[in-house]
C-alpha atoms as a PDB file:
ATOM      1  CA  UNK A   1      -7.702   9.018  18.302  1.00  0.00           C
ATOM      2  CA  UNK A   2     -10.120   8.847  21.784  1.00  0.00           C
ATOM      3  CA  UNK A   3      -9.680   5.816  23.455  1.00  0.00           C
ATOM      4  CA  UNK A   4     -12.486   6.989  25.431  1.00  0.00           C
ATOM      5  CA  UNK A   5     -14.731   6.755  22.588  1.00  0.00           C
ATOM      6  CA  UNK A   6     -13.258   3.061  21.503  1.00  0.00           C
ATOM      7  CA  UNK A   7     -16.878   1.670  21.724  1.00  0.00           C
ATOM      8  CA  UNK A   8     -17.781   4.680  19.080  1.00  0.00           C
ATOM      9  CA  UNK A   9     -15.023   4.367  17.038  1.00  0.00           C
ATOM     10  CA  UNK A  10     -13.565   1.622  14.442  1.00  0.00           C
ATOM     11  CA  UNK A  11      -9.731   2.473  13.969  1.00  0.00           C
ATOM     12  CA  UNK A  12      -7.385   0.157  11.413  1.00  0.00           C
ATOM     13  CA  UNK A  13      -4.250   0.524  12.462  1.00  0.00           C
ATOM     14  CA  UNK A  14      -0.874  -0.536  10.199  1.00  0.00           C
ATOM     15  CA  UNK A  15      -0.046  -0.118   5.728  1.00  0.00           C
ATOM     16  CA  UNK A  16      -2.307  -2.015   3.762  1.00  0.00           C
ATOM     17  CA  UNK A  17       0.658  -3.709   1.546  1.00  0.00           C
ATOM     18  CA  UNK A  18       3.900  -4.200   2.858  1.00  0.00           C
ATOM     19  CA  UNK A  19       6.996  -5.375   0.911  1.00  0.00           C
ATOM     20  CA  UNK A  20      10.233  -7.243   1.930  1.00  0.00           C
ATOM     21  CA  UNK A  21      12.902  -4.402   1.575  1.00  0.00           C
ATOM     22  CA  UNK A  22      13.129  -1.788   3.847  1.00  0.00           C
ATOM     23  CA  UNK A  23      14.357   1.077   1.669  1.00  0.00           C
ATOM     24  CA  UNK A  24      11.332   1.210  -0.453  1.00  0.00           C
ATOM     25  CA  UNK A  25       8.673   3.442   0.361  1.00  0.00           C
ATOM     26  CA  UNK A  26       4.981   2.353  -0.849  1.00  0.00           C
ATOM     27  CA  UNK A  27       1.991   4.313  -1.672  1.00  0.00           C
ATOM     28  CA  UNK A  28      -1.425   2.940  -0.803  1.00  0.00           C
ATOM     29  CA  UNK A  29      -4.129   5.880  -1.427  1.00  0.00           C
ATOM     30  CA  UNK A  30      -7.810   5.131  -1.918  1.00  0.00           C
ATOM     31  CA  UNK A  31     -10.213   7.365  -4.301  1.00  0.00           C
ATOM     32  CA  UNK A  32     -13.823   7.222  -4.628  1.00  0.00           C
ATOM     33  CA  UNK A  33     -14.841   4.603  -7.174  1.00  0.00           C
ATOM     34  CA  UNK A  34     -17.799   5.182 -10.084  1.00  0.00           C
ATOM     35  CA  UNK A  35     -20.088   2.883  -7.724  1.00  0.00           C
ATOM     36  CA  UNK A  36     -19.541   4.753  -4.541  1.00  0.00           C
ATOM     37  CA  UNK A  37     -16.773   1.708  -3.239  1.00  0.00           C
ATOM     38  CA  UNK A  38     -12.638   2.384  -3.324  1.00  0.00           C
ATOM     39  CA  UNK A  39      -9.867   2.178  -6.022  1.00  0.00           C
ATOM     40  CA  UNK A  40      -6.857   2.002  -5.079  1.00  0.00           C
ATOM     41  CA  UNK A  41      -3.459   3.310  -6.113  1.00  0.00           C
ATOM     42  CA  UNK A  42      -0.558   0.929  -5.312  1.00  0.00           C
ATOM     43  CA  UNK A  43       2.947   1.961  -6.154  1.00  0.00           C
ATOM     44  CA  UNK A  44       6.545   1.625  -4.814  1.00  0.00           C
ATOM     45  CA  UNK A  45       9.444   4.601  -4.832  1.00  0.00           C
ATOM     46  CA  UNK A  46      13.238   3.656  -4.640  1.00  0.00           C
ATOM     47  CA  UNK A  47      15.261   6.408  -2.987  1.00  0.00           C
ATOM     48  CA  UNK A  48      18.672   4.100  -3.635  1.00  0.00           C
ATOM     49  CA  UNK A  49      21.185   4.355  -6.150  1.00  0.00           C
ATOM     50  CA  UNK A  50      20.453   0.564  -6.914  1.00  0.00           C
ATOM     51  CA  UNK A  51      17.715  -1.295  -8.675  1.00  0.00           C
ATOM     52  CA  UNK A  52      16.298  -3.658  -5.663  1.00  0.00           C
ATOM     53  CA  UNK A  53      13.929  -6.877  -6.201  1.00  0.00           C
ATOM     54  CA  UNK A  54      11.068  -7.033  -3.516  1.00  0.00           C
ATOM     55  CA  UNK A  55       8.040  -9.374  -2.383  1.00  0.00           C
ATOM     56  CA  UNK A  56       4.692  -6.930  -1.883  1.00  0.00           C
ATOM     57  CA  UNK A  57       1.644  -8.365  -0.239  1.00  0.00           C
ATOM     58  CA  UNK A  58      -1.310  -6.750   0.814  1.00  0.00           C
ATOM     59  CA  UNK A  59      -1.215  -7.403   4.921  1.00  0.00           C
ATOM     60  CA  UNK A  60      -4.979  -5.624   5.609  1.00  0.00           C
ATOM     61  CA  UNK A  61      -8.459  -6.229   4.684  1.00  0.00           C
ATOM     62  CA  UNK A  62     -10.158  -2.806   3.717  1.00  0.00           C
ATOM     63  CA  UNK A  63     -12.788  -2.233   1.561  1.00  0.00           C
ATOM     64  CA  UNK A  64     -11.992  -2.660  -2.158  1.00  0.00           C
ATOM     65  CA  UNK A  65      -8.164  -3.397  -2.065  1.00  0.00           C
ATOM     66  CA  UNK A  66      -7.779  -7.050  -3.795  1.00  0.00           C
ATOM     67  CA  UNK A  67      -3.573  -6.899  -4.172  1.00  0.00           C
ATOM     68  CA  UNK A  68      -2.223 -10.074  -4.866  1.00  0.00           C
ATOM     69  CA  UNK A  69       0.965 -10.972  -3.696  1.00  0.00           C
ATOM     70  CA  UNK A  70       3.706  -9.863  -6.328  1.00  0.00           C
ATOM     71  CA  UNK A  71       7.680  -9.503  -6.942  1.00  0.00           C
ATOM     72  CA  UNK A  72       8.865  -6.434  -8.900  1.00  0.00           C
ATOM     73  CA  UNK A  73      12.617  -4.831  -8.935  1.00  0.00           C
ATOM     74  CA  UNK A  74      12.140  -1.321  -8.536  1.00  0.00           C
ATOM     75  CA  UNK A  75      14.654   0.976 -10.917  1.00  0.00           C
ATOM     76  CA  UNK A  76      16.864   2.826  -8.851  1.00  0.00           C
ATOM     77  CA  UNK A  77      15.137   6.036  -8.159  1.00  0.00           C
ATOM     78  CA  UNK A  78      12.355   4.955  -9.733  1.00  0.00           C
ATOM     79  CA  UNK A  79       8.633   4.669  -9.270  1.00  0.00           C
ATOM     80  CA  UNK A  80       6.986   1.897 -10.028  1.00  0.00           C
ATOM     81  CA  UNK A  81       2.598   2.122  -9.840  1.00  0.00           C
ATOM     82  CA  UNK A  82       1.239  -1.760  -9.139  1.00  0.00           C
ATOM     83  CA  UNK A  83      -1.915  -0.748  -8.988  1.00  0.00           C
ATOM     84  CA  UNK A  84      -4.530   1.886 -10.215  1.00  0.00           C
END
């Protein structure tokens, strides 16, 4: 980033969903849509040897991405998609 060109530039800083455990990592990748707009892929990966129960809420506004708030437990080692 240029801060030099802020007045240029629109920058969204931060993950679109967030979750309440901090082992889990989450996947948040947008594609092109058959309109022209986003989709969005939404999915959570365990690295732990234990299943684990989170809260995952979308905490930015972008274009497309409606993710309601949700609880899921995770497998451990697993993947679990939320969204496609």
């Amino acid at each position: 980033m240029y801060p030099d060109q802020a007045e240029r530039t629109h920058v969204v800083v931060g993950h679109p969903v967030v979750c309440s455990h901090p082992d889990l990592f989450i996947e948040v990748m947008p594609r092109s849509g058959p309109s022209g707009g986003y989709l969005w892929h939404v999915a959570a990966n365990n690295p732990t040897d234990e299943d684990v129960t989170a809260q995952f809420k979308q905490s930015l506004d972008l274009p497309g991405l409606d993710f309601e708030e949700q609880e899921h437990t995770v497998p451990a080692g697993g993947h679990l998609v939320m969204q496609e």
